[in-house]
Protein backbone atom coordinates (compact mmCIF):
# COMPACT_ATOMS: atom_id res chain seq x y z
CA UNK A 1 222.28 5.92 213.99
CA UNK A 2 225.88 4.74 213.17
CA UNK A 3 226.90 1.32 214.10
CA UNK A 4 230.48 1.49 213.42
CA UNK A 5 233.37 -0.03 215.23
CA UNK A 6 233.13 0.81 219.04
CA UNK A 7 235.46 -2.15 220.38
CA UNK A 8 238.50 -3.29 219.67
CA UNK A 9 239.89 -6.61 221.07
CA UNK A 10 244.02 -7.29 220.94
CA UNK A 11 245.24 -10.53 221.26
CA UNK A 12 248.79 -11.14 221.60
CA UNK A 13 249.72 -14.89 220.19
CA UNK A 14 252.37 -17.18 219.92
CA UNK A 15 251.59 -21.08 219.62
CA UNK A 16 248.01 -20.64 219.86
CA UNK A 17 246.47 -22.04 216.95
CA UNK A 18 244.80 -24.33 218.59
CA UNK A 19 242.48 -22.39 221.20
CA UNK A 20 242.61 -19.20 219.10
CA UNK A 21 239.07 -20.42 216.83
CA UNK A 22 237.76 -21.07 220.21
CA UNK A 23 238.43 -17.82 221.58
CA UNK A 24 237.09 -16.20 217.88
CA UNK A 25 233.54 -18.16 218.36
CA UNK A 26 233.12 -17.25 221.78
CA UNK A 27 233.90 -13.65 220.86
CA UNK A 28 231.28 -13.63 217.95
CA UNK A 29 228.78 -15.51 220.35
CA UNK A 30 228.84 -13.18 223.26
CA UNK A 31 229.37 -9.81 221.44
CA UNK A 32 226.51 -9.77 219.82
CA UNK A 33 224.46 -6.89 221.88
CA UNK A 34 225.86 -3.33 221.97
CA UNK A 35 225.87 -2.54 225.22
CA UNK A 36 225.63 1.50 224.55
CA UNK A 37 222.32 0.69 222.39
CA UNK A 38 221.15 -2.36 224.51
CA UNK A 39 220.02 -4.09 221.45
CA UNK A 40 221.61 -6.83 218.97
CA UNK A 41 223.55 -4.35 216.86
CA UNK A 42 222.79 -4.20 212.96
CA UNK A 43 226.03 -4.74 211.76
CA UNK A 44 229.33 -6.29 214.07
CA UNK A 45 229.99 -3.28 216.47
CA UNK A 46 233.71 -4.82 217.19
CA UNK A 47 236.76 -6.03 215.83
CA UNK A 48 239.36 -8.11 216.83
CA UNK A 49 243.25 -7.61 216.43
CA UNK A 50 245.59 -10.62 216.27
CA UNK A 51 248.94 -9.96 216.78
CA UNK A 52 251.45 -12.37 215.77
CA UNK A 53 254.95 -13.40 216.94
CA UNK A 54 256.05 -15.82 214.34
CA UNK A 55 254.49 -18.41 216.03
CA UNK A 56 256.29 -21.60 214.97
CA UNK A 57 252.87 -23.34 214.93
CA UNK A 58 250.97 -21.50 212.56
CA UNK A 59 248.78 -19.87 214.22
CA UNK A 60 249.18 -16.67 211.69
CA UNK A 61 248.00 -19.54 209.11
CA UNK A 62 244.92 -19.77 210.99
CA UNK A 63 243.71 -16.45 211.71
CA UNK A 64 244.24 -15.68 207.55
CA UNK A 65 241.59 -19.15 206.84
CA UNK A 66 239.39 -17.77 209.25
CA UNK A 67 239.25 -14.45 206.90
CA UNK A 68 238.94 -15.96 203.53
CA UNK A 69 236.84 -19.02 204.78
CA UNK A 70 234.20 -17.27 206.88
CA UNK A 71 234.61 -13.16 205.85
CA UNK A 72 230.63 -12.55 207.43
CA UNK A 73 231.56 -14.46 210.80
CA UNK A 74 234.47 -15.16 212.87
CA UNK A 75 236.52 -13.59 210.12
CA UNK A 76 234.54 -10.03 209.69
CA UNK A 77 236.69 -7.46 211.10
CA UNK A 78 239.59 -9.85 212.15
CA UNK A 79 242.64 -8.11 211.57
CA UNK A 80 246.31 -10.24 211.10
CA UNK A 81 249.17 -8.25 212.50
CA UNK A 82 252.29 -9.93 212.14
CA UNK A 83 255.37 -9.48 213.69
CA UNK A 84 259.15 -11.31 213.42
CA UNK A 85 259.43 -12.72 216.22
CA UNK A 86 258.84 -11.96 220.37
CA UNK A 87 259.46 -8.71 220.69
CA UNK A 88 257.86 -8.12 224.30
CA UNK A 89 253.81 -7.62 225.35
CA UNK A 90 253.93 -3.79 225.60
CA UNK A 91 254.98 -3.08 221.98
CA UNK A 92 252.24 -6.23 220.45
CA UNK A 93 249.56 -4.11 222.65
CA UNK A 94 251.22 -1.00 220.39
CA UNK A 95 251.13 -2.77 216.94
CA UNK A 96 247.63 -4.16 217.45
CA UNK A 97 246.52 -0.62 219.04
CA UNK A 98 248.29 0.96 215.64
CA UNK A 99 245.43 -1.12 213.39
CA UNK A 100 242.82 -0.92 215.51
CA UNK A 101 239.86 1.18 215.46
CA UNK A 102 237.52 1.50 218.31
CA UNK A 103 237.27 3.79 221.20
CA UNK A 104 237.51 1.18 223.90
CA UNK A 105 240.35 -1.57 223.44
CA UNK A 106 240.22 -4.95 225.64
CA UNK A 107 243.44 -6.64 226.30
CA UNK A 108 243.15 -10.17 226.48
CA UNK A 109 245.18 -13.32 226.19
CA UNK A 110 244.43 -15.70 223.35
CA UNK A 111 245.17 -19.01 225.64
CA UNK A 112 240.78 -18.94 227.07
CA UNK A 113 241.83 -17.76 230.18
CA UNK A 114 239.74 -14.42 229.77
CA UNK A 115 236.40 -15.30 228.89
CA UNK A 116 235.26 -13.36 226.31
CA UNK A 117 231.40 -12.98 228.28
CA UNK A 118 233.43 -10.91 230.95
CA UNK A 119 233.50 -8.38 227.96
CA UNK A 120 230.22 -6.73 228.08
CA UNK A 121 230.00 -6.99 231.85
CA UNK A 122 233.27 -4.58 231.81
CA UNK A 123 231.72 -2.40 229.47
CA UNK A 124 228.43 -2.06 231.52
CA UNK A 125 230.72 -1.17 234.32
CA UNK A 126 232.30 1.81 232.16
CA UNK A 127 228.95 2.86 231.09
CA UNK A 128 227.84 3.05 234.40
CA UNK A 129 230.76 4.81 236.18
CA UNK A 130 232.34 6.52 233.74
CA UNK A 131 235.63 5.54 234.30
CA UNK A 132 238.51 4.87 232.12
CA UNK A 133 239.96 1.70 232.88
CA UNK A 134 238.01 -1.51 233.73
CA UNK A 135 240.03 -4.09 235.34
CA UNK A 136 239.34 -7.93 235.38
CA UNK A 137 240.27 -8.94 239.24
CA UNK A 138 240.89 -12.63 239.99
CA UNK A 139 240.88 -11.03 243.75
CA UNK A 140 237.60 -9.46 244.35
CA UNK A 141 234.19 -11.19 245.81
CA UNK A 142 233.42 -13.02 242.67
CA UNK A 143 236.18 -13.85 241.31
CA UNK A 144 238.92 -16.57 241.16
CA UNK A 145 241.01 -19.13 239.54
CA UNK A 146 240.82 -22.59 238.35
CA UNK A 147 243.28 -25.07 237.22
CA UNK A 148 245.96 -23.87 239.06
CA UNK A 149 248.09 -25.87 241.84
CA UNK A 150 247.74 -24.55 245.57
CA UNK A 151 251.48 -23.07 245.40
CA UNK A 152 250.50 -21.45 242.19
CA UNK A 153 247.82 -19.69 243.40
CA UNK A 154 249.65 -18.32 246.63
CA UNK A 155 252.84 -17.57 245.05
CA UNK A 156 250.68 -15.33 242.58
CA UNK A 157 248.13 -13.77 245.07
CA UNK A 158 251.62 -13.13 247.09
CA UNK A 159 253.03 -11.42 244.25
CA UNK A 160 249.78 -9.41 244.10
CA UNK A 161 249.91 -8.71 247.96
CA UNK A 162 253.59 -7.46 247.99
CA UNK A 163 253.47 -5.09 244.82
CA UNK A 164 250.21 -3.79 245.90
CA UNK A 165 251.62 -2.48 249.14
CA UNK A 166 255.04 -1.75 248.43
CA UNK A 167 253.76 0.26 245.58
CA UNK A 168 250.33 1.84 247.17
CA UNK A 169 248.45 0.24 244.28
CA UNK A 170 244.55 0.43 244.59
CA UNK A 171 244.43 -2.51 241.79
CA UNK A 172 243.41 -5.89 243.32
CA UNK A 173 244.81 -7.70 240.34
CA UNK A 174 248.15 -5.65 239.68
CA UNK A 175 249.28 -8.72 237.27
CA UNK A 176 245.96 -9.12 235.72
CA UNK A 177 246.24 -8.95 231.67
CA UNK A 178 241.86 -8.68 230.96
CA UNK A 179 241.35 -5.37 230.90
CA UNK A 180 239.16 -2.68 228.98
CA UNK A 181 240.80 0.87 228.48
CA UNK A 182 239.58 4.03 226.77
CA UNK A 183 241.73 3.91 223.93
CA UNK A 184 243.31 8.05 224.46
CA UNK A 185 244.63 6.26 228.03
CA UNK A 186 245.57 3.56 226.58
CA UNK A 187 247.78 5.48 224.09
CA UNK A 188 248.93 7.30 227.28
CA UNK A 189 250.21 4.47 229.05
CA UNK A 190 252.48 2.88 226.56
CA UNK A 191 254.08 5.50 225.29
CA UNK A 192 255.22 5.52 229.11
CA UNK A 193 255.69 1.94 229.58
CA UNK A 194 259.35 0.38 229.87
CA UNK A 195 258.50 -3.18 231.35
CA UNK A 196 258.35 -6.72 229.33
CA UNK A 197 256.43 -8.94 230.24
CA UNK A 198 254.07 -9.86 233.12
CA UNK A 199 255.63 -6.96 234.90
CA UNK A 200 253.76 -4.51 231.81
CA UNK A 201 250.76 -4.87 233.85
CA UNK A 202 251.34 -3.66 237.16
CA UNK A 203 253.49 -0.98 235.07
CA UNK A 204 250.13 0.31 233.80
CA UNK A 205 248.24 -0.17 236.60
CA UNK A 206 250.35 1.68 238.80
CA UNK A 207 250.98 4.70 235.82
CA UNK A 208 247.61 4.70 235.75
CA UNK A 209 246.59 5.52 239.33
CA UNK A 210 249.57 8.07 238.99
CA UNK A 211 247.63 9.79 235.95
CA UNK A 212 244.33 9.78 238.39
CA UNK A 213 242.53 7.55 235.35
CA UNK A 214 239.48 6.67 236.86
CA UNK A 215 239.49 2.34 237.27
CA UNK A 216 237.16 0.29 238.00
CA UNK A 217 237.15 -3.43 238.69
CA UNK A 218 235.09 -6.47 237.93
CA UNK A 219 235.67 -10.17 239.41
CA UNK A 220 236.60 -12.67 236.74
CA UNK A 221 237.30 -16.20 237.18
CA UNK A 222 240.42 -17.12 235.39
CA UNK A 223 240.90 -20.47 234.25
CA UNK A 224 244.20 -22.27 233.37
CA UNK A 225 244.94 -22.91 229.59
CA UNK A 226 242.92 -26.18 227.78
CA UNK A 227 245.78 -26.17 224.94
CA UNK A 228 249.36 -25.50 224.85
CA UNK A 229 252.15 -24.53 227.08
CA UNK A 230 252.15 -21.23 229.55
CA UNK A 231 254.30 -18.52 228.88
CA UNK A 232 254.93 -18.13 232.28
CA UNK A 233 259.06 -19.38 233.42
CA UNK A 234 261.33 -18.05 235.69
CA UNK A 235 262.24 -15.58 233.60
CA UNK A 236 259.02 -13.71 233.60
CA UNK A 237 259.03 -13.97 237.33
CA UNK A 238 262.37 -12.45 237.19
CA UNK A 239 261.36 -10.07 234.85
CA UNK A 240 258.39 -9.23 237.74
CA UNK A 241 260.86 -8.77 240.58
CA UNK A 242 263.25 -6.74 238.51
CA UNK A 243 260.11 -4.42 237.27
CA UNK A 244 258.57 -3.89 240.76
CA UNK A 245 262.00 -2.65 241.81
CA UNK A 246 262.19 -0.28 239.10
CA UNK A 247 258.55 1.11 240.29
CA UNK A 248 259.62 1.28 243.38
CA UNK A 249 262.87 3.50 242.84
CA UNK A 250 260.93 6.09 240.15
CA UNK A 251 258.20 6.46 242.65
């Protein structure tokens, strides 16, 4: 039987040099049974796609030690896409999509707030029901958050709350960024996608449901960043507001 590259993982970076090896090692620990085959796979069944936006501290630096210093762990299959600068979430999803190679792509942030062990529970869930989407849900029995202040957590489960229903969304977690697609949808969805930002996700989400994808969802518990600085400002929540608004007047 072929064991050839079934997953692959895209991680959007910029300043993350620090919790990036983290993320790498737990990938490589908790990836190493093939769900499909339910055995520990001969040879590394997924891959994992880096992509870089000129991040002033190095973190491109790291990911290319990883490959020379460790080619038969953390570095086998670790692909280094760089890019010039920040050119938006929805086109680094395209570039790392563009050099990957599996037939189910997860889309996860590189900051540890997606565990990588919520991987093969999302891909037991696809095996199972046959769907095409599997979303991580910070809003289901199960799941959750951690680290965050009290008015962060409301003003994002509000968020949540007000897209879902001005929109008609079935997604719990409409701003969610963990998810695991079937990589034709995938392609699908951002060749249609116009938002930046946070707002990318509930684009998809919603385009999805409008393409009758089949989605499923799994609780996650999402915990706040050990290292660095979040991404997240008033412009992204600007950037929300102004793509909800745009959902709401194409749909």
């Amino acid at each position: 039987m072929q064991h050839g590259i079934k997953l692959s993982v895209i991680v959007p970076t910029y300043n993350e040099r620090e919790n990036l090896p983290l993320l790498l090692w737990l990938l490589h620990k908790h990836l190493q049974t093939d769900p499909r085959l339910s055995v520990a796979a001969v040879q590394q069944w997924w891959e994992v796609i880096v992509v870089d936006d000129h991040s002033g501290d190095g973190t491109a630096g790291v990911v290319q030690a990883l490959q020379k210093a460790d080619p038969t762990g953390l570095g086998c299959n670790l692909v280094l896409v760089q890019r010039p600068g920040k050119l938006g979430l929805g086109t680094a999803y395209s570039a790392g999509l563009e050099r990957s190679r599996g037939e189910w792509v997860v889309l996860m942030d590189a900051d540890l707030s997606h565990h990588p062990r919520h991987i093969l529970q999302f891909m037991r869930c696809q095996v199972d029901s046959g769907c095409d989407i599997v979303c991580g849900t910070r809003y289901a029995a199960g799941g959750g958050v951690a680290g965050w202040s009290t008015t962060r957590k409301i003003t994002s489960r509000g968020a949540n709350l007000l897209a879902a229903t001005l929109l008609g969304a079935s997604v719990s977690d409409l701003t969610g960024a963990f998810r695991l697609y079937r990589r034709t949808c995938l392609l699908h969805l951002l060749s249609a996608a116009t938002c930046r930002g946070y707002a990318f996700q509930m684009e998809v989400a919603v385009h999805a449901q409008q393409a009758d994808f089949r989605i499923c969802e799994v609780p996650i518990v999402f915990v706040d960043r050990l290292y660095g600085q979040s991404k997240l400002g008033p412009l992204e929540f600007w950037g929300f507001l102004k793509g909800l608004l745009r959902l709401l007047l194409a749909t």
